[in-house]
PDB file of N, CA and C in Angstrom:
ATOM      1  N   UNK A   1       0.844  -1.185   0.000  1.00  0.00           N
ATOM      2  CA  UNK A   1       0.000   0.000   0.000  1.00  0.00           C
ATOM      3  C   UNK A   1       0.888   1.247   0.000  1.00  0.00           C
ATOM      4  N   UNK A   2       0.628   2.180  -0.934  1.00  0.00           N
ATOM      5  CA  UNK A   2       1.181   3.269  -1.055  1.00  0.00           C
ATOM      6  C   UNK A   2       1.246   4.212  -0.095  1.00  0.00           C
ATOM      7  N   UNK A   3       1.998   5.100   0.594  1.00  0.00           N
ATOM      8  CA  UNK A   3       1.764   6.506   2.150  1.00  0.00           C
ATOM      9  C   UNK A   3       1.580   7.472   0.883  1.00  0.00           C
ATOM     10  N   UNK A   4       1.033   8.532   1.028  1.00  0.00           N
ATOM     11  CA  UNK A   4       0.747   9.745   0.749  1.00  0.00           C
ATOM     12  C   UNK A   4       1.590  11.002   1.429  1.00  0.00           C
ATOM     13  N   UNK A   5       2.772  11.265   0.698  1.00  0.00           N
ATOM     14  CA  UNK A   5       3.636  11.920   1.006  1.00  0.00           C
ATOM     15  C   UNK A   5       2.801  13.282   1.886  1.00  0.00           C
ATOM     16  N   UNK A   6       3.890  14.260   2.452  1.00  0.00           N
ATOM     17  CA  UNK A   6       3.254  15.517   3.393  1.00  0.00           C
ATOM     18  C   UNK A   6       3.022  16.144   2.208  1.00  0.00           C
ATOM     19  N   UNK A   7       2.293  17.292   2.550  1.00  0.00           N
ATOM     20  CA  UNK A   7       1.868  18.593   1.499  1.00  0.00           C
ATOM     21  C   UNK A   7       2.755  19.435   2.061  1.00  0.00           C
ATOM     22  N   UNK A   8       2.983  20.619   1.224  1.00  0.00           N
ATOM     23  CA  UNK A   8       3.034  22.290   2.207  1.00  0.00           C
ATOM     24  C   UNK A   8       1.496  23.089   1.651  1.00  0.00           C
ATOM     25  N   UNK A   9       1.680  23.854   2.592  1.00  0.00           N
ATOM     26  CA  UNK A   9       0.869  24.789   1.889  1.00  0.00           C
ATOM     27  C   UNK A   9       0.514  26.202   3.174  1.00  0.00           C
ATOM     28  N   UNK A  10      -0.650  26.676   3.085  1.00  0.00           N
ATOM     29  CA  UNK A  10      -1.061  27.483   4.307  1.00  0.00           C
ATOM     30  C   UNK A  10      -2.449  27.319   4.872  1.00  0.00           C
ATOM     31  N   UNK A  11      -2.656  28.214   5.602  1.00  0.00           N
ATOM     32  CA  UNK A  11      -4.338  28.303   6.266  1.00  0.00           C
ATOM     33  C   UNK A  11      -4.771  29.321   4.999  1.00  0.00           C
ATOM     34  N   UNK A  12      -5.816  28.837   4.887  1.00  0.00           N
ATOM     35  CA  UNK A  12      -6.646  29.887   4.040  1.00  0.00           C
ATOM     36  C   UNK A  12      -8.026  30.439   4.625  1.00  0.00           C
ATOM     37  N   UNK A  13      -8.399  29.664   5.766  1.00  0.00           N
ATOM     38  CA  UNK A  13      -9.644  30.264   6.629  1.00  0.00           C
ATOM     39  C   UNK A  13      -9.343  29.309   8.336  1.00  0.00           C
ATOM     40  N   UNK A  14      -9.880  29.904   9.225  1.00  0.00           N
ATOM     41  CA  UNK A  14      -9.975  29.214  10.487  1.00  0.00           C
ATOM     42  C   UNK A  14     -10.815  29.772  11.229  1.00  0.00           C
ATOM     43  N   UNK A  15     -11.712  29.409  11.683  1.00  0.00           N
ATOM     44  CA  UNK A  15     -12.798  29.590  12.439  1.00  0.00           C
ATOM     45  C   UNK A  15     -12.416  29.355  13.976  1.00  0.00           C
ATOM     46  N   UNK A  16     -12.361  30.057  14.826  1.00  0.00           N
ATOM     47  CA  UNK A  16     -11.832  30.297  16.171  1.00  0.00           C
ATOM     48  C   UNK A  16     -12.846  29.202  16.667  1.00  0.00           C
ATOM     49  N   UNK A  17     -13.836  29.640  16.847  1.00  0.00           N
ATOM     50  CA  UNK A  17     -15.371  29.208  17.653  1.00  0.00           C
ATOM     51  C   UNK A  17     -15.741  28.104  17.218  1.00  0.00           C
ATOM     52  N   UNK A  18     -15.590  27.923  16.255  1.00  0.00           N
ATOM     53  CA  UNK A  18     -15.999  26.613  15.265  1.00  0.00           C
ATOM     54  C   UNK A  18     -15.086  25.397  15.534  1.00  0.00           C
ATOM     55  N   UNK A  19     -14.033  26.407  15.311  1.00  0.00           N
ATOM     56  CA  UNK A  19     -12.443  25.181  15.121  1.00  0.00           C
ATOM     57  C   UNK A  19     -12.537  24.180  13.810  1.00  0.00           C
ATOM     58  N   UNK A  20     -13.306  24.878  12.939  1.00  0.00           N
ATOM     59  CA  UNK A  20     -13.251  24.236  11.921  1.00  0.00           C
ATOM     60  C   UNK A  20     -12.199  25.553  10.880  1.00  0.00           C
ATOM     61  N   UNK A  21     -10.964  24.932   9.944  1.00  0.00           N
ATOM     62  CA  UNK A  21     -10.546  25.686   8.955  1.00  0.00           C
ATOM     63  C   UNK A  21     -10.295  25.129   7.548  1.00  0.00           C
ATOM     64  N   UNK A  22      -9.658  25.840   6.868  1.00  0.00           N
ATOM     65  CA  UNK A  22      -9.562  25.008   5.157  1.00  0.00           C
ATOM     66  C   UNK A  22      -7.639  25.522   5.255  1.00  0.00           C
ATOM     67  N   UNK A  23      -6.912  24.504   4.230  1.00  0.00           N
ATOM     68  CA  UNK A  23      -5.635  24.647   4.542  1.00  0.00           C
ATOM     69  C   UNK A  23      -5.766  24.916   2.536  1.00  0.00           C
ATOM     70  N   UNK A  24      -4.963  25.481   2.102  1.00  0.00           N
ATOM     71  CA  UNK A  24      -4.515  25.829   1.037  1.00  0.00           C
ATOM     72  C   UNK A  24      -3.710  25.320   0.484  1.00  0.00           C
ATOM     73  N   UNK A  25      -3.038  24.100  -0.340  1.00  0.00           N
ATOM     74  CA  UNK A  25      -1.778  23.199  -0.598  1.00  0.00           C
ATOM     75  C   UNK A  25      -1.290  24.263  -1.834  1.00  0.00           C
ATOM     76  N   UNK A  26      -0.389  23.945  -2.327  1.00  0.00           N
ATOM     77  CA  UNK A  26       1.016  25.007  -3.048  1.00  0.00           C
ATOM     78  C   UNK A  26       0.437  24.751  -5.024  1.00  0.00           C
ATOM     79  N   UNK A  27      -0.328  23.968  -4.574  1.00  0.00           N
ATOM     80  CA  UNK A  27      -1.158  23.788  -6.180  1.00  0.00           C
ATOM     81  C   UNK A  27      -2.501  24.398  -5.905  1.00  0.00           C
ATOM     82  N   UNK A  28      -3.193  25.027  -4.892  1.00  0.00           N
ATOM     83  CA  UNK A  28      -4.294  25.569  -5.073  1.00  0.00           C
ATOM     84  C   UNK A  28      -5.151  25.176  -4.449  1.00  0.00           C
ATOM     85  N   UNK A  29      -5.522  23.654  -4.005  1.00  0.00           N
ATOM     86  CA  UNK A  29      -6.106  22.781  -3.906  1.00  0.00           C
ATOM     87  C   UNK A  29      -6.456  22.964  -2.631  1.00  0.00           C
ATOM     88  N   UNK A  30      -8.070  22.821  -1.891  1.00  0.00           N
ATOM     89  CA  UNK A  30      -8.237  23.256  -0.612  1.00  0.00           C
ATOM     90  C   UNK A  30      -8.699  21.813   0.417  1.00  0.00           C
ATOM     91  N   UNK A  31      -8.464  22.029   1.189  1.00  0.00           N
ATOM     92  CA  UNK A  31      -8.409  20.837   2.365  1.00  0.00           C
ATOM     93  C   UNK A  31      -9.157  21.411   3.377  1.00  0.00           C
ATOM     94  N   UNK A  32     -10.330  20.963   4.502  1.00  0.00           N
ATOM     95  CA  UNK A  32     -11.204  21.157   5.462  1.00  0.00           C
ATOM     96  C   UNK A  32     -10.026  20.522   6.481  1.00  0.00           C
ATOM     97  N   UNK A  33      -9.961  21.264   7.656  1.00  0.00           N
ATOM     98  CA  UNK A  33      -9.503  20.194   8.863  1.00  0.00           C
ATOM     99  C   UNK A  33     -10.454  21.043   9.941  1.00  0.00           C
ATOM    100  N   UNK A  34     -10.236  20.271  11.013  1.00  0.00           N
ATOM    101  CA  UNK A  34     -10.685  20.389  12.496  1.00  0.00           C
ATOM    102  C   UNK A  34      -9.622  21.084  13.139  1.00  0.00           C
ATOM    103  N   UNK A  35      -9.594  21.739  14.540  1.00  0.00           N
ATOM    104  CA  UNK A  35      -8.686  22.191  15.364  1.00  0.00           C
ATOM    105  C   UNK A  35      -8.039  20.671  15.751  1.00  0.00           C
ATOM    106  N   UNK A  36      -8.546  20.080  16.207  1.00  0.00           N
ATOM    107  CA  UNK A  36      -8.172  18.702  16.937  1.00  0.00           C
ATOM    108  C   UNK A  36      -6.501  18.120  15.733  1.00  0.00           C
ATOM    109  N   UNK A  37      -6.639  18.390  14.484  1.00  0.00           N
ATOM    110  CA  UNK A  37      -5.554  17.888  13.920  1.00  0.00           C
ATOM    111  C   UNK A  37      -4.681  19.135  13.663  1.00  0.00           C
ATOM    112  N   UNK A  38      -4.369  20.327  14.758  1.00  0.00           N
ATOM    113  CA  UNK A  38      -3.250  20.850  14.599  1.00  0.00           C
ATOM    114  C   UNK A  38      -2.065  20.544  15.771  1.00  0.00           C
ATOM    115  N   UNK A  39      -0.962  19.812  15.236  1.00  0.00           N
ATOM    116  CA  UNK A  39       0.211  18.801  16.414  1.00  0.00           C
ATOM    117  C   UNK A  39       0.422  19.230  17.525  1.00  0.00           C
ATOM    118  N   UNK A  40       0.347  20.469  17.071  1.00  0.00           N
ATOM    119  CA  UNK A  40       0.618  20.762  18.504  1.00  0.00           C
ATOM    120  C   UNK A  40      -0.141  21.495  19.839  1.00  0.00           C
ATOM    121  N   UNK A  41      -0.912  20.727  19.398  1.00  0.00           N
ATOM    122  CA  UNK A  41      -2.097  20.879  20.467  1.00  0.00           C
ATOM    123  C   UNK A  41      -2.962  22.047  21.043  1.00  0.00           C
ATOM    124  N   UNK A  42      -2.376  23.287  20.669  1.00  0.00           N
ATOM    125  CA  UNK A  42      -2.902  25.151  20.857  1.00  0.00           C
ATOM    126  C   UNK A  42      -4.612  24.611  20.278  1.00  0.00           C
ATOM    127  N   UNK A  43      -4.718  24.296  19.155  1.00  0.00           N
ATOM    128  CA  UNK A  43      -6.306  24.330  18.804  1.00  0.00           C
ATOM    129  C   UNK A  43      -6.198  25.875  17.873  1.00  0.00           C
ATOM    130  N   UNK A  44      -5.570  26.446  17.617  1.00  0.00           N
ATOM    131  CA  UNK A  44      -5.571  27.423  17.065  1.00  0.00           C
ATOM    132  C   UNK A  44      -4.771  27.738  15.998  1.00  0.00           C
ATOM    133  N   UNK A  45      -4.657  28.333  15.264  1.00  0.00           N
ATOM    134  CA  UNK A  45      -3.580  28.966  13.951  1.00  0.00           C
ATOM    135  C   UNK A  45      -4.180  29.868  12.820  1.00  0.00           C
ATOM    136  N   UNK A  46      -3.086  30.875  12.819  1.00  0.00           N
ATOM    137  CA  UNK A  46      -3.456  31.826  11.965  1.00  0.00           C
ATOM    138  C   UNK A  46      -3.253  31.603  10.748  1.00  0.00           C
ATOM    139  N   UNK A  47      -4.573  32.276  10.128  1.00  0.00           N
ATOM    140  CA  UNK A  47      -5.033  32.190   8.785  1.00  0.00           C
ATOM    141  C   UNK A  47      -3.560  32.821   7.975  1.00  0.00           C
ATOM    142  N   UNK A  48      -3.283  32.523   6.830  1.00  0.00           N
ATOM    143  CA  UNK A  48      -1.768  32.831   6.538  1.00  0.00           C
ATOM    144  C   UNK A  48      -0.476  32.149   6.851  1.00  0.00           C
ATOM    145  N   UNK A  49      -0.608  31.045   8.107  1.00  0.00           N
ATOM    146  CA  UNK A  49       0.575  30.535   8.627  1.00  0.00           C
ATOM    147  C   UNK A  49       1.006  29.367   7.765  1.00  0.00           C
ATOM    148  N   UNK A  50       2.436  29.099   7.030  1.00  0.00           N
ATOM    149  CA  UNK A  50       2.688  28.363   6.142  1.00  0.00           C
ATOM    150  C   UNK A  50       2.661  26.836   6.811  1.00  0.00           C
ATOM    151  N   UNK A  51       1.963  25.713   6.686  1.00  0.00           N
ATOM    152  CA  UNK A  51       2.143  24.805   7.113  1.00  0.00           C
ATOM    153  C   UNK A  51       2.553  23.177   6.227  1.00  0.00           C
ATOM    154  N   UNK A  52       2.774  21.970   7.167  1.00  0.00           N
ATOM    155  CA  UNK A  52       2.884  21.244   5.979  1.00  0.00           C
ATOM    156  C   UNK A  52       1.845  20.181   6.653  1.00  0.00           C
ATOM    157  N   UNK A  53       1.072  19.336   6.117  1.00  0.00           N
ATOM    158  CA  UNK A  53       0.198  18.449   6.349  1.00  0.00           C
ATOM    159  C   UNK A  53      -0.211  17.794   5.826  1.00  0.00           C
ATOM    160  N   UNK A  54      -0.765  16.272   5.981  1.00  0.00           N
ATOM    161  CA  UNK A  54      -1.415  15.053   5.148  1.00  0.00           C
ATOM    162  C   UNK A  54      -2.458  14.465   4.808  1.00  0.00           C
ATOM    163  N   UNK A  55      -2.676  14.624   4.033  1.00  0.00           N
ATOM    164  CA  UNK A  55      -4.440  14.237   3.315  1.00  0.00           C
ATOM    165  C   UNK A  55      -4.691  12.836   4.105  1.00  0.00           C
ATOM    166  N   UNK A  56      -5.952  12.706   4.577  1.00  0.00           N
ATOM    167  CA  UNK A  56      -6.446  11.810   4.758  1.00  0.00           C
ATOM    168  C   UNK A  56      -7.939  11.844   4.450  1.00  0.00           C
ATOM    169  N   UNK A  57      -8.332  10.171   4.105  1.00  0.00           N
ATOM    170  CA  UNK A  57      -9.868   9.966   3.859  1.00  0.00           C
ATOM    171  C   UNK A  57     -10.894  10.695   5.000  1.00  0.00           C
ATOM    172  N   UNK A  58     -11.707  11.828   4.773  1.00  0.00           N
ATOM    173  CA  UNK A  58     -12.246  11.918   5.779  1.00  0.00           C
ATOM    174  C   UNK A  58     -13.859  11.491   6.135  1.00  0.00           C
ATOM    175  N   UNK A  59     -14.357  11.740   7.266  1.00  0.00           N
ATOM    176  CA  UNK A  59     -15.697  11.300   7.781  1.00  0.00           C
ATOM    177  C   UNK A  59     -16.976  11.674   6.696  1.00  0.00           C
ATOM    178  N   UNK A  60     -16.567  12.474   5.792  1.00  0.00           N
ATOM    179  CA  UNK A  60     -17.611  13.065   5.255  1.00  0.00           C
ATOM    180  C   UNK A  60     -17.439  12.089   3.412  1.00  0.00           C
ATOM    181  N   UNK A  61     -16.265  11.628   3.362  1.00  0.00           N
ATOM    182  CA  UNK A  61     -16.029  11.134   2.184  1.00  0.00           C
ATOM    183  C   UNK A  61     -14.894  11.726   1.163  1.00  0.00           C
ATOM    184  N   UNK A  62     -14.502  12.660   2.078  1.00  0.00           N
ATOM    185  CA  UNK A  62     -13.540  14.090   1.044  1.00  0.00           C
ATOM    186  C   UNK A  62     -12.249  13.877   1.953  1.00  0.00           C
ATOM    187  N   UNK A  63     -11.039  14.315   1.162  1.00  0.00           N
ATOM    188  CA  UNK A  63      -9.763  14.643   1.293  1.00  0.00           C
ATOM    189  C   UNK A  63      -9.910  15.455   2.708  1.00  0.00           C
ATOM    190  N   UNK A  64      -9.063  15.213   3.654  1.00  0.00           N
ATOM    191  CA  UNK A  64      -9.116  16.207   4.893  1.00  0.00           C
ATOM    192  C   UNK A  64      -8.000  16.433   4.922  1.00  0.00           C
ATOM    193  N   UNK A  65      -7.305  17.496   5.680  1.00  0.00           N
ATOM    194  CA  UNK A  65      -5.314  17.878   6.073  1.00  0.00           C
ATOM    195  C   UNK A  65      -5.915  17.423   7.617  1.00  0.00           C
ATOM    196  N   UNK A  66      -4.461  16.171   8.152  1.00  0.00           N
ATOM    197  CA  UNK A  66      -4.381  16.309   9.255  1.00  0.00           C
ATOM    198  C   UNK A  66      -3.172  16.023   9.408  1.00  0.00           C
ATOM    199  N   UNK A  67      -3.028  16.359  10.905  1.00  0.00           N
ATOM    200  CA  UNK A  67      -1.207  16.308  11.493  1.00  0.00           C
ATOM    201  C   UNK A  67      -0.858  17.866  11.138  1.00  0.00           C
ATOM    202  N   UNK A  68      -1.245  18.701  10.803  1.00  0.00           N
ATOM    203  CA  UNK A  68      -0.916  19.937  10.387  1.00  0.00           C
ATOM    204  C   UNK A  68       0.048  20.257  11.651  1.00  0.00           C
ATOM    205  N   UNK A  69       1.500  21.313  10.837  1.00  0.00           N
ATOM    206  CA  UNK A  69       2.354  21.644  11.894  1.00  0.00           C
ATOM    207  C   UNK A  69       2.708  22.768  11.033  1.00  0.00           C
ATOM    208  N   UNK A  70       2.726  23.775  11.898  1.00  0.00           N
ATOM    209  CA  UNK A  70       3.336  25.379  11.689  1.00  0.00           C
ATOM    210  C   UNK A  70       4.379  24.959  11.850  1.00  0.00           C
ATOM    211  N   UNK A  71       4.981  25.840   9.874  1.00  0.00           N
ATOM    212  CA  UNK A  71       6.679  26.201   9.729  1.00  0.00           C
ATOM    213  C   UNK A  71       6.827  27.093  10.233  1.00  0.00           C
ATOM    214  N   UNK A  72       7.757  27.891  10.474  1.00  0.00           N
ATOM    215  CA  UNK A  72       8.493  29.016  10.527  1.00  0.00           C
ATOM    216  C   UNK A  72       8.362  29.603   9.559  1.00  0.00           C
ATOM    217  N   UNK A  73       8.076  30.693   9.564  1.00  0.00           N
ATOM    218  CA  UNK A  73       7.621  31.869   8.284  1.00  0.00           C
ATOM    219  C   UNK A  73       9.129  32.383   7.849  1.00  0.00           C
ATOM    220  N   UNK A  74       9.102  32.244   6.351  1.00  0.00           N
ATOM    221  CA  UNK A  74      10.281  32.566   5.604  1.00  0.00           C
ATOM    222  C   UNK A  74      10.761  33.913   5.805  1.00  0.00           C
TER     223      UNK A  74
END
């Protein structure tokens, strides 16, 4: 069985209250995640922050980013 290499990309929306956001990959392509899959545990991240993260099958039937981890901004 094949792994599905990491992405980069950024936040493109995050909902504080919700804790629901969409991550942006470096081809365009948009990804839904939860607060619960950012590593390091805050529950939070700003919209803009470059991150890298891994598609997985999600609950709804669609591509999700999880494991998401803030780079260091260039």
């Amino acid at each position: 069985m094949a792994t599905i290499p990491p992405r980069f990309g950024d936040v493109a929306d995050f909902d504080e209250e919700r804790g629901l956001g969409t991550v942006s990959d470096v081809e365009g392509r948009q990804f839904p995640f939860h607060c619960t899959q950012i590593a390091d545990g805050t529950r939070t991240i700003a919209v803009g922050a470059p991150v890298v993260f891994v598609m997985a099958a999600g609950a709804l039937g669609r591509w999700e980013a999880t494991g998401i981890v803030k780079l260091a901004a260039p």
